[in-house]
Protein backbone atom coordinates (compact mmCIF):
# COMPACT_ATOMS: atom_id res chain seq x y z
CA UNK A 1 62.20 162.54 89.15
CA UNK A 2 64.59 163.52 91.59
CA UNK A 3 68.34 163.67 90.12
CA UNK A 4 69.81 161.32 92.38
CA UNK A 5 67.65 158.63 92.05
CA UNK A 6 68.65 155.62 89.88
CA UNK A 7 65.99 154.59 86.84
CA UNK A 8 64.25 151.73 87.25
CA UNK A 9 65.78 149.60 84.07
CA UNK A 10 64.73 146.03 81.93
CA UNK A 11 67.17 143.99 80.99
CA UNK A 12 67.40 141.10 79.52
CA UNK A 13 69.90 137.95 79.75
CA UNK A 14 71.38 136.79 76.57
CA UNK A 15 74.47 134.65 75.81
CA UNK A 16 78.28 135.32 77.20
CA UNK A 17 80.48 136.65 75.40
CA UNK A 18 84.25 137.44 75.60
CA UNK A 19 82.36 140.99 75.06
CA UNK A 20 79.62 140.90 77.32
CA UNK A 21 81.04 138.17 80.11
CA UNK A 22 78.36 138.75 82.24
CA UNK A 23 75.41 137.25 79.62
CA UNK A 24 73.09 140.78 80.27
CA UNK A 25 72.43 143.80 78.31
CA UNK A 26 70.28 147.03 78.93
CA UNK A 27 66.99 147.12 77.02
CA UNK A 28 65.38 150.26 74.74
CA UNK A 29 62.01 150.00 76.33
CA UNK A 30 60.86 152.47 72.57
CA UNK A 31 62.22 149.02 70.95
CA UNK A 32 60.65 146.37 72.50
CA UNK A 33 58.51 143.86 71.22
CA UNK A 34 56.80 141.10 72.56
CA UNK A 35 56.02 138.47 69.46
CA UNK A 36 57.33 134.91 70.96
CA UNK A 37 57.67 133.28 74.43
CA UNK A 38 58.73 135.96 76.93
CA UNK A 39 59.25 135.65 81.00
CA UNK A 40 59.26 139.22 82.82
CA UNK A 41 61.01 138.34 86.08
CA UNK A 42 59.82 141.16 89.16
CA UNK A 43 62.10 140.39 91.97
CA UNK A 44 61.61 140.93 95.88
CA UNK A 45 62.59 144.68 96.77
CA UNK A 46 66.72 143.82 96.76
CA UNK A 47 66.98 143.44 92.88
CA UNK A 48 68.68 146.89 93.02
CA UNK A 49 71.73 146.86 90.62
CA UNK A 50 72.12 145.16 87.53
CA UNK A 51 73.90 141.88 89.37
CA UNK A 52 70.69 140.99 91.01
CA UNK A 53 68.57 141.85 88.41
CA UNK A 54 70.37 139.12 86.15
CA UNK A 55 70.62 136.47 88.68
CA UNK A 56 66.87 136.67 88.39
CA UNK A 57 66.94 136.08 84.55
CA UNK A 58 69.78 133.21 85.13
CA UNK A 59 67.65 131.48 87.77
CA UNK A 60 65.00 131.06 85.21
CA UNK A 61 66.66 129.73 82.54
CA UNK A 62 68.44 127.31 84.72
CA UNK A 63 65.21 126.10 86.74
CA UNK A 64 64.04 125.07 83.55
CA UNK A 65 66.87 123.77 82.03
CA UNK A 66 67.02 126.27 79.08
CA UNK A 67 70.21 128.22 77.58
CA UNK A 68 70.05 132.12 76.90
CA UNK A 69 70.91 130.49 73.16
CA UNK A 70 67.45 129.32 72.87
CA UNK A 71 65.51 131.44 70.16
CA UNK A 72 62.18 130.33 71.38
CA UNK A 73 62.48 131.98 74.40
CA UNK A 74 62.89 135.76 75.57
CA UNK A 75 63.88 136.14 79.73
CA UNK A 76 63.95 139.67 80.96
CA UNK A 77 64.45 141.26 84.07
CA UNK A 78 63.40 144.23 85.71
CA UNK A 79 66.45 146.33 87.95
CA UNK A 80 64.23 148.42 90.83
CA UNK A 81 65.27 152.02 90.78
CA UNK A 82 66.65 153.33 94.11
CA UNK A 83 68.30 156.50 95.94
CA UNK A 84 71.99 156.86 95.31
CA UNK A 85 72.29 157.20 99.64
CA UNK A 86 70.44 154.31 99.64
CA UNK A 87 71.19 151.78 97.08
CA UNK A 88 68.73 149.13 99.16
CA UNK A 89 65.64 150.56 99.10
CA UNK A 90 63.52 149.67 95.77
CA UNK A 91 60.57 151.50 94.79
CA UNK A 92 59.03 152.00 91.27
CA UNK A 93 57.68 155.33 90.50
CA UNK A 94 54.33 156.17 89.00
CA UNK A 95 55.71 157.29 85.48
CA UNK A 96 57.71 154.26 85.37
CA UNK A 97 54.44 151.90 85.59
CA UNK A 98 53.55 154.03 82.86
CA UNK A 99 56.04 153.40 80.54
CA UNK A 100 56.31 149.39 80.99
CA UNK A 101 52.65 149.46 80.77
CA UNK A 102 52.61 151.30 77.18
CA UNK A 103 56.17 149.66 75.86
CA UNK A 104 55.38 146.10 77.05
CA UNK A 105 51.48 145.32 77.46
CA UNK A 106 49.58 148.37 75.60
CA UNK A 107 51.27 147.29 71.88
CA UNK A 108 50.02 143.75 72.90
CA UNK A 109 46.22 144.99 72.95
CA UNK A 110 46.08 148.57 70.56
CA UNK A 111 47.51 149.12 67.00
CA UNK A 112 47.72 152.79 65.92
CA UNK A 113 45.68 153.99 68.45
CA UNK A 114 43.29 151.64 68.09
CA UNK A 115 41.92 148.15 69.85
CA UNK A 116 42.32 145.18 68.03
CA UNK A 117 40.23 141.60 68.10
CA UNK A 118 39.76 140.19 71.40
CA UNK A 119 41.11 136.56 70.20
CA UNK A 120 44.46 138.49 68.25
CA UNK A 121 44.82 140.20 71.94
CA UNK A 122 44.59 136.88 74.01
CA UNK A 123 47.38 135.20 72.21
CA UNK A 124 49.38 138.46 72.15
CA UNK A 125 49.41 138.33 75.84
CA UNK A 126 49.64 134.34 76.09
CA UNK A 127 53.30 135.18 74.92
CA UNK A 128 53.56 136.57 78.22
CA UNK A 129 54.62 134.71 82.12
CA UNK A 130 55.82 136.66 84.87
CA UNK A 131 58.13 134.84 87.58
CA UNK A 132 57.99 137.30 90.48
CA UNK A 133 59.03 137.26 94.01
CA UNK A 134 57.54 138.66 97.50
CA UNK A 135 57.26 142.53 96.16
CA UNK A 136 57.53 142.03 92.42
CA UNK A 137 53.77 140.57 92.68
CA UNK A 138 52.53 144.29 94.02
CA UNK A 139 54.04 145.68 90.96
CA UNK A 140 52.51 142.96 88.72
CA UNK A 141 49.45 143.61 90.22
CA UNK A 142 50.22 147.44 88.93
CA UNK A 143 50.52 146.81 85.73
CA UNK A 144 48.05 144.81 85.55
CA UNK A 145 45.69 147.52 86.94
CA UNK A 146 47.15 150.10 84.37
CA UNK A 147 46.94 148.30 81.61
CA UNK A 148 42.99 147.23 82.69
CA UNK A 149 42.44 150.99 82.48
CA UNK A 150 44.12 151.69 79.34
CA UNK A 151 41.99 148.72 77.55
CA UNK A 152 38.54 150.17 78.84
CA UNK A 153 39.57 153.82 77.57
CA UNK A 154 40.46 151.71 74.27
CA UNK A 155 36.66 150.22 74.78
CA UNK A 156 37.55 147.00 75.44
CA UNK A 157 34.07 145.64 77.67
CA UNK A 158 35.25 144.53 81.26
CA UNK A 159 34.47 140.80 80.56
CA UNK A 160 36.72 141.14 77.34
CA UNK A 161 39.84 142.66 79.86
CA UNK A 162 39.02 140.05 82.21
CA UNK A 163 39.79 137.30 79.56
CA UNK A 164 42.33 138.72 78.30
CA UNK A 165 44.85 139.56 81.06
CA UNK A 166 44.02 135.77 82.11
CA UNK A 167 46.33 134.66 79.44
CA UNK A 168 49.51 136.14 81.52
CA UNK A 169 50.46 133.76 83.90
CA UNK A 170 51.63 134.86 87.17
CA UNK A 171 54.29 132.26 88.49
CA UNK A 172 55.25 133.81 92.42
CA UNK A 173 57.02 132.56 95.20
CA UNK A 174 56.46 133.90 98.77
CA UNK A 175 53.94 136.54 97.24
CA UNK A 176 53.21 139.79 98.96
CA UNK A 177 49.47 139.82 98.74
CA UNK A 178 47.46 142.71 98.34
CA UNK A 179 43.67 142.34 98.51
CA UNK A 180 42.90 142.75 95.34
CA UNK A 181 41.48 140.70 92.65
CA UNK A 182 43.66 139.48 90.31
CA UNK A 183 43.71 140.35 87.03
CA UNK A 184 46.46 137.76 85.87
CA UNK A 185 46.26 133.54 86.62
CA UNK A 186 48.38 133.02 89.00
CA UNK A 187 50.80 130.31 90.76
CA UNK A 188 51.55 131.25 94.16
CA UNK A 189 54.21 128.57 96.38
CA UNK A 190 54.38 129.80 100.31
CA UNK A 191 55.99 128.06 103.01
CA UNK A 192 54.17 128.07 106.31
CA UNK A 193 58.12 128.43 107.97
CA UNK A 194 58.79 131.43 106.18
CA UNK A 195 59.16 134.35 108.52
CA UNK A 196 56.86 136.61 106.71
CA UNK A 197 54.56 134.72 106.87
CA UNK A 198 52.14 136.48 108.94
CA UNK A 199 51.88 139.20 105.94
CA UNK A 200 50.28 136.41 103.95
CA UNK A 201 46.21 136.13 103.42
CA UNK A 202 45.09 133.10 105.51
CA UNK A 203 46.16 130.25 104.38
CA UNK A 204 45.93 126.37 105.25
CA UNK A 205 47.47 123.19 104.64
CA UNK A 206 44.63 120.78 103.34
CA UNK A 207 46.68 117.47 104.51
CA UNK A 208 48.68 116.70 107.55
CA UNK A 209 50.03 113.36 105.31
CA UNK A 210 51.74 115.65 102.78
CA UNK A 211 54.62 117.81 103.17
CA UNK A 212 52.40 120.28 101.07
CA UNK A 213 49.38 121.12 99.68
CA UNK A 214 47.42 122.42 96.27
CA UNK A 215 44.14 124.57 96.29
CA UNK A 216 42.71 126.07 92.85
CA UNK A 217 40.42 128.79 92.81
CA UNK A 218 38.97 129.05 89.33
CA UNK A 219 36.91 131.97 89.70
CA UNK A 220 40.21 133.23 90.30
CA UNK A 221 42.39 131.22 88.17
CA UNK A 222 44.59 130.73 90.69
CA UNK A 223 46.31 127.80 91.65
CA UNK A 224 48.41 128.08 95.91
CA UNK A 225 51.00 125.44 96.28
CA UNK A 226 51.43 125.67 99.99
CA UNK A 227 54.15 123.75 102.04
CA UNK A 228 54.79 123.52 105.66
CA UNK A 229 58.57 124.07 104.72
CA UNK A 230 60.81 123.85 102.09
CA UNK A 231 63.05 122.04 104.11
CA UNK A 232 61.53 119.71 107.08
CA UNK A 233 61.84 120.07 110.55
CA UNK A 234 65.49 119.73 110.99
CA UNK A 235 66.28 122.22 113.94
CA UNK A 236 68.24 125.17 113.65
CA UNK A 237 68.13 125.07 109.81
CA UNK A 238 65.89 128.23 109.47
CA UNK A 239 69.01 130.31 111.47
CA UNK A 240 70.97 129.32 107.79
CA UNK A 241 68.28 129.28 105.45
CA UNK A 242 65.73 131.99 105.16
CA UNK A 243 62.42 130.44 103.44
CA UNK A 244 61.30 133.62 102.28
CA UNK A 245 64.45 133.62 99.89
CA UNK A 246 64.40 132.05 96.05
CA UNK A 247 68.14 130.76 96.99
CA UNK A 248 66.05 127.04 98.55
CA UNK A 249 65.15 126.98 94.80
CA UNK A 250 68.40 128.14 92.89
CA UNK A 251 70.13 125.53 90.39
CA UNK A 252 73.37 125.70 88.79
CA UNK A 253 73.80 124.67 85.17
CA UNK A 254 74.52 121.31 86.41
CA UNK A 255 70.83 121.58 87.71
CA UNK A 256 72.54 121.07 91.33
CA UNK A 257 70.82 123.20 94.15
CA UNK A 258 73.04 125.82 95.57
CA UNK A 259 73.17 125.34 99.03
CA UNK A 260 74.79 127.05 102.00
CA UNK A 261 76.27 123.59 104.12
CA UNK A 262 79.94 125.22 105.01
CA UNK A 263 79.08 126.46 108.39
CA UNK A 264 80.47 124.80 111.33
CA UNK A 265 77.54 125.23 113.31
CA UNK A 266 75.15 124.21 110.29
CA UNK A 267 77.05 120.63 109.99
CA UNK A 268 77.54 120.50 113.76
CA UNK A 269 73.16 120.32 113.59
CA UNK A 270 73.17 118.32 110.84
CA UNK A 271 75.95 115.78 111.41
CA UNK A 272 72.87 112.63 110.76
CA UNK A 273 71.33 114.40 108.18
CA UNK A 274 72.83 113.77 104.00
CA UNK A 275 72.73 116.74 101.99
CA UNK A 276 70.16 114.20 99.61
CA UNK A 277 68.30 114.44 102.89
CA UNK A 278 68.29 117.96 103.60
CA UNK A 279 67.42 119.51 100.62
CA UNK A 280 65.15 116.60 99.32
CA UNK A 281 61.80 119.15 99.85
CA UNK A 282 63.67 121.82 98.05
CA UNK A 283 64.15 119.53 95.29
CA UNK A 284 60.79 118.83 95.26
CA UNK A 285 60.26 121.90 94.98
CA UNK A 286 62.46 123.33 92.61
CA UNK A 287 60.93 120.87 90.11
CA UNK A 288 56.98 122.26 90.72
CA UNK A 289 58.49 125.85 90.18
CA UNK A 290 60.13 124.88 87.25
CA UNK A 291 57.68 122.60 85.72
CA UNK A 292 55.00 125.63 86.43
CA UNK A 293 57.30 128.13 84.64
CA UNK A 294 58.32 125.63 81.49
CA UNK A 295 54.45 124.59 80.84
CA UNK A 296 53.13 128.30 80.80
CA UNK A 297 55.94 128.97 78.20
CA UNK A 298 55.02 125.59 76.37
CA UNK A 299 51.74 127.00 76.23
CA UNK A 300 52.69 130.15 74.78
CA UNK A 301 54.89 128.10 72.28
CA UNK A 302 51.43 125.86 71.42
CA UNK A 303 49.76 129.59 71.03
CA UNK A 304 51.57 130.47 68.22
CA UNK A 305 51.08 127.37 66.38
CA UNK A 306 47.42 127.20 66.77
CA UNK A 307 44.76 129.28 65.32
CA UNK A 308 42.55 128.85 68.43
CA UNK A 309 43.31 130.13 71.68
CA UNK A 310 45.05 127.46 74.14
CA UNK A 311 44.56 128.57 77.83
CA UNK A 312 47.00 128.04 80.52
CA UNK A 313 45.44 124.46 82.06
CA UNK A 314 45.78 125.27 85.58
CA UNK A 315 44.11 121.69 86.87
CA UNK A 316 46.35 119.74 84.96
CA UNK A 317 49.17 121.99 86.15
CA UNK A 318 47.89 120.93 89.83
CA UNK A 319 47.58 117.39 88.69
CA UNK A 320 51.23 117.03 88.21
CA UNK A 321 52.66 119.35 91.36
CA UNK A 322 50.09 117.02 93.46
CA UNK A 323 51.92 113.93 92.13
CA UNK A 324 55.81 115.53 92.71
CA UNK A 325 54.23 115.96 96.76
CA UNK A 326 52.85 112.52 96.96
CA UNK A 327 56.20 111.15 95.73
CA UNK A 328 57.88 112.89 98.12
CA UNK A 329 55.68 112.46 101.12
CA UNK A 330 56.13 108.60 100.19
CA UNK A 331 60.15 109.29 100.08
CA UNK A 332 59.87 110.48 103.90
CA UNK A 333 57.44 108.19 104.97
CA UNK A 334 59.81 105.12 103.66
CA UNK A 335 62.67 106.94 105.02
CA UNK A 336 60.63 107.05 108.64
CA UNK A 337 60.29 103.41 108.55
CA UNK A 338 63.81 102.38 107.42
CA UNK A 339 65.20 104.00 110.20
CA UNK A 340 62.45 102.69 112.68
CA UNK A 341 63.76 99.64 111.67
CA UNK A 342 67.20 100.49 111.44
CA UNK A 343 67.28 101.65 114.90
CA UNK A 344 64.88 98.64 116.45
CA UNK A 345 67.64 96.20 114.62
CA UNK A 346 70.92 98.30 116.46
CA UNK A 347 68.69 98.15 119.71
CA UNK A 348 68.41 94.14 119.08
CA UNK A 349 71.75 94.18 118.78
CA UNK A 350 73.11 95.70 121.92
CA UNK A 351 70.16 93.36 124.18
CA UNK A 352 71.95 90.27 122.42
């Protein structure tokens, strides 16, 4: 490793503290253990620093509506290594995918050396969702490919590997897809407006009535929430708002969105348009992202109550994001007539 290159590091948000004011602490990867709900959160390539890499951890708790304070849940966050001359550029290095692999997924599958029962190892790793973002799926996908390897040297069968890296859920907005099968389930949301777009695997929207779509592949388990934007068609938006970005899904601890609406130009474009208006798809969509994250961790919750295995339930999962886009396609459809109306009443008004 060269000497001027920053580690890549976990962390992992916790509670404030007149000690620690900024809720986040450094993690002892030789200490780690995974034995209750826990979300690994990959960012895109700019979670460089330790700022970033706990605004990940803080989006998740508040997307769900969780405090650090809550025992049942573990949120950790992986900080990208990087080049001291150039603080920007992300990458992971080979011996670092080693060491996550044996200090967070090996212990989950092998004791002393040794592989354990294949149901013991699928409820191990149903403690397990990852929340990732463009790039941090390519180094999910890593792992995941590591710790395949490491289970078949342990003589796990492939079938058994396959069933057992199912239980991690995947949860990924704007994912950077490799073509490779995956090895997790995963949720993927895209935006057809998002101007990487073209980097995506081909990719549809099923219904021209809908503001989005849903398409499951269960050979795959994997469930593709696709939307033609996260916002609507409202001009010069995209110049302020970059799709691609997680801030179109960002809430406060007042579970308010975050939005940039200050600049002049931006209202100047938007002088018709109410912020309930505006950001009414990313509300939407907030909710399916958060309601996909807080159900796999329910499920890992229901896991460790229950002697039997409990898989993720991706249909039902689909079931209720379907029913968050048909009440929103409804909302803009009703909002399409009221101001047909609206403006076939003013038009009325100025003939009389």
């Amino acid at each position: 490793m060269q000497e001027d290159r920053m580690p890549s590091i976990l962390g992992q948000r916790i509670e404030k503290t007149k000690e620690n004011k900024y809720g986040y602490i450094d993690i002892d990867l030789n200490n780690l253990k995974i034995d209750s709900p826990t979300v690994l959160c990959f960012g895109g390539n700019y979670v460089v620093g330790r700022r970033f890499a706990n605004g990940l951890a803080k989006f998740v708790f508040n997307l769900i509506h969780a405090k650090p304070t809550n025992k049942n849940l573990k949120v950790y966050s992986l900080m990208y290594g990087s080049l001291d001359n150039n603080p920007t550029a992300a990458d992971v290095t080979l011996k670092e995918i080693i060491v996550l692999t044996n200090s967070i997924f090996l212990p989950l599958v092998c004791k002393n050396g040794k592989r354990i029962d294949t149901l013991s190892a699928q409820k191990n790793m149903r403690n397990l969702t990852i929340v990732s973002h463009c790039f941090g799926i390519d180094l999910a996908n890593l792992l995941a490919c590591t710790i395949a390897d490491k289970m078949l040297e342990l003589k796990y069968s492939k079938p058994e590997v396959i069933n057992i890296l199912k239980q991690i859920t995947n949860i990924s907005y704007a994912p950077h897809k490799a073509k490779v099968f995956p090895l997790f389930s995963n949720i993927d949301f895209y935006s057809m407006k998002d101007k990487y777009n073209k980097y995506y695997p081909h990719i549809k929207k099923a219904n021209k009535d809908l503001f989005a779509a849903t398409k499951l592949n269960k050979k795959e388990n994997n469930l593709t929430v696709i939307a033609d934007s996260f916002l609507g068609d409202y001009d010069d938006a995209d110049e302020f708002f970059d799709e691609h970005m997680l801030d179109l899904l960002k809430k406060d601890e007042n579970w308010q969105l975050k939005a940039i609406t200050e600049q002049p130009q931006f209202i100047k474009n938007h002088a018709n348009k109410t912020k309930d208006e505006l950001f009414s798809r990313a509300e939407s969509m907030s909710v399916c992202f958060g309601l996909c994250i807080a159900e796999s961790v329910s499920n890992s919750i229901d896991n460790k109550q229950s002697k039997n295995l409990i898989e993720i339930d991706l249909k039902k999962i689909k079931a209720n994001i379907d029913y968050l886009i048909d009440e929103q396609s409804n909302k803009e459809k009703t909002e399409k007539i009221v101001k047909v109306i609206q403006s076939k009443k003013e038009e009325h008004s100025l003939k009389v």
